[in-house]
Protein backbone atom coordinates (compact mmCIF):
# COMPACT_ATOMS: atom_id res chain seq x y z
CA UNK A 1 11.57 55.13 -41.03
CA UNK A 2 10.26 51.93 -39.04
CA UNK A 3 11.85 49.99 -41.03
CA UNK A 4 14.95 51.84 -40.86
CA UNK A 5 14.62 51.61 -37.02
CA UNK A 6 14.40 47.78 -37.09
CA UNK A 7 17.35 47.24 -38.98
CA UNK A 8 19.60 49.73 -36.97
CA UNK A 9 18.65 48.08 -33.88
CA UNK A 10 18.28 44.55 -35.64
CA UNK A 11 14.66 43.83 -34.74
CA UNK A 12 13.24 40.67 -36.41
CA UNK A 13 10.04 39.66 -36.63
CA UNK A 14 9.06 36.86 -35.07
CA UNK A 15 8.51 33.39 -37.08
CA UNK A 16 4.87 32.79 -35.78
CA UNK A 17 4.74 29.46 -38.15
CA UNK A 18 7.73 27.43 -35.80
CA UNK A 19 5.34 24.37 -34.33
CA UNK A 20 8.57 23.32 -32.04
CA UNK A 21 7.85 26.62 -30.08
CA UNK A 22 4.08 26.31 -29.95
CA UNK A 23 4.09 22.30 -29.01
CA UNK A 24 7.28 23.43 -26.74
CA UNK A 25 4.78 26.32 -25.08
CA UNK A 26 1.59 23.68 -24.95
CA UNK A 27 3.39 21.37 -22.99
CA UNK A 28 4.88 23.63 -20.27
CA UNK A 29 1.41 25.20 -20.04
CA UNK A 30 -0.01 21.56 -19.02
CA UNK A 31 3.08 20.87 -17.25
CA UNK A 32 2.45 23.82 -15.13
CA UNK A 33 -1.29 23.71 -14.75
CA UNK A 34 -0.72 20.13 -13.83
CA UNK A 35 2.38 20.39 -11.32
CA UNK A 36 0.75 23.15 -9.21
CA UNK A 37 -2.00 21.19 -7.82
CA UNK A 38 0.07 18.10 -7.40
CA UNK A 39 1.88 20.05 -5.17
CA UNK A 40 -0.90 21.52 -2.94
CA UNK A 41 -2.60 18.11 -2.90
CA UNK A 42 0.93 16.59 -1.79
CA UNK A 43 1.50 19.27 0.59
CA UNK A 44 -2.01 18.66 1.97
CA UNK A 45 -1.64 14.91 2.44
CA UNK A 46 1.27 15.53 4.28
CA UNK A 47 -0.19 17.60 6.24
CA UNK A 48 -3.01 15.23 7.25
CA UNK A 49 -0.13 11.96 7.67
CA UNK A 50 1.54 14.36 9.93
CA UNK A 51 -1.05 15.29 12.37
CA UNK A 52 -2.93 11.94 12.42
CA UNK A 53 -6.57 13.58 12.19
CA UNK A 54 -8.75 10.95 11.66
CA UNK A 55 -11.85 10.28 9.92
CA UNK A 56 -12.92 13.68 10.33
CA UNK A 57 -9.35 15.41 9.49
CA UNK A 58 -9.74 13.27 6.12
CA UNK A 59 -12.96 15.02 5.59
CA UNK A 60 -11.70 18.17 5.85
CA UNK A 61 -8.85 17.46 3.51
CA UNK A 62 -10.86 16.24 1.12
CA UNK A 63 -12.91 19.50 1.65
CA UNK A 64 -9.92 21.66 1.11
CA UNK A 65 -8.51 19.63 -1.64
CA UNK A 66 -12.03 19.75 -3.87
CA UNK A 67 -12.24 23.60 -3.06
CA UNK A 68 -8.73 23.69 -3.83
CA UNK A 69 -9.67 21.97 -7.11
CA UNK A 70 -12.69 24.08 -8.01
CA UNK A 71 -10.81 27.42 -7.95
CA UNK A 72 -8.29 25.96 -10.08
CA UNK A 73 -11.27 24.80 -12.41
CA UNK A 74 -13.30 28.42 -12.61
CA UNK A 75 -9.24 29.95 -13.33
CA UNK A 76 -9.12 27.41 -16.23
CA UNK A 77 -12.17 28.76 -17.69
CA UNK A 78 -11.64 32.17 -16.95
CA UNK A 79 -8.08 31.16 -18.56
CA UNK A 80 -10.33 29.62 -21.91
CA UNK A 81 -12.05 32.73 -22.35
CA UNK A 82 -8.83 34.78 -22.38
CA UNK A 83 -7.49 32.76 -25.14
CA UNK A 84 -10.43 32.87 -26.84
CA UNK A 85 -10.74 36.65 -27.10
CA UNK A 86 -6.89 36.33 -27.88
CA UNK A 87 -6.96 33.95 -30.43
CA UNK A 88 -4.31 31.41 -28.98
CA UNK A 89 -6.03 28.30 -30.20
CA UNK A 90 -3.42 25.76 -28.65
CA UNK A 91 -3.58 27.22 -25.27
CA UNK A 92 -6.81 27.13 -25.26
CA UNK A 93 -7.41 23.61 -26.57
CA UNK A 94 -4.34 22.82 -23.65
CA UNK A 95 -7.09 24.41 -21.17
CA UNK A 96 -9.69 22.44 -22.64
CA UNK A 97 -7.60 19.28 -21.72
CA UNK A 98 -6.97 20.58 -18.39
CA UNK A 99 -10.45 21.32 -17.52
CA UNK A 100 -11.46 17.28 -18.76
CA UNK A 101 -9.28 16.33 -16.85
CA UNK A 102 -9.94 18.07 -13.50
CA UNK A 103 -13.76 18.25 -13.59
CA UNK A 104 -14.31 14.25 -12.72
CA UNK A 105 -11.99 14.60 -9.82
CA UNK A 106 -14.12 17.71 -9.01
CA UNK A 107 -17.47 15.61 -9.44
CA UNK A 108 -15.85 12.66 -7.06
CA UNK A 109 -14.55 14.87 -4.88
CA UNK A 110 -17.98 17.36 -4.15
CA UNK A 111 -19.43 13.56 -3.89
CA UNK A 112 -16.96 12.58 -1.43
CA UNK A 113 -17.51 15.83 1.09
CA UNK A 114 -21.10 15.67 0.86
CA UNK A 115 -22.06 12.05 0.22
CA UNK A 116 -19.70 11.48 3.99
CA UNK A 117 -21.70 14.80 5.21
CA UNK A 118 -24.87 12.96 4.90
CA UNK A 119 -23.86 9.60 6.02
């Protein structure tokens, strides 16, 4: 009867083998992940250029910027163990990427607020 069903209302399966779609889906996933910040950071460095803060205005947007960067950084993970439990290896591996990629600047940047804090 199911299979009935499918052909009356031409359901395929899909074709989970096609490595166009999967490398296709991999690299908007980092394209994403990767353009969102970009865009915050921008936004927030315009924001700073604009108003002419200072020193301390720096400070701050390099406060905002590594928070900024730290919830992205605890999503990614939260985003790994999804995956995981899902079983979509390239996403996950994608995330993986991601998250070497962001943690340094996280590192320089929690060194940046505080290491100016205690100066």
């Amino acid at each position: 009867m199911n299979q009935e069903l499918n052909e009356l209302f031409e359901i395929k399966k899909p074709n989970s083998n096609n490595t166009d779609t999967k490398i296709f889906d991999v690299m908007i996933h980092i394209a994403a992940r990767i353009l969102i910040p970009s865009i915050i950071f921008f936004l927030l460095y315009l924001i700073g250029e604009f108003v002419k803060m200072g020193l301390e205005g720096l400070l701050i947007l390099i406060f905002f910027s590594t928070f900024i960067l730290f919830l992205i950084n605890i999503a990614l993970i939260m985003e790994v163990l999804d995956f995981s439990k899902h079983k979509k290896i390239n996403l996950r591996n994608a995330n993986y990427f991601l998250l070497l990629l962001f943690f340094p600047t996280l590192i320089i940047g929690f060194y940046a607020c505080f290491g100016i804090l205690n100066f």
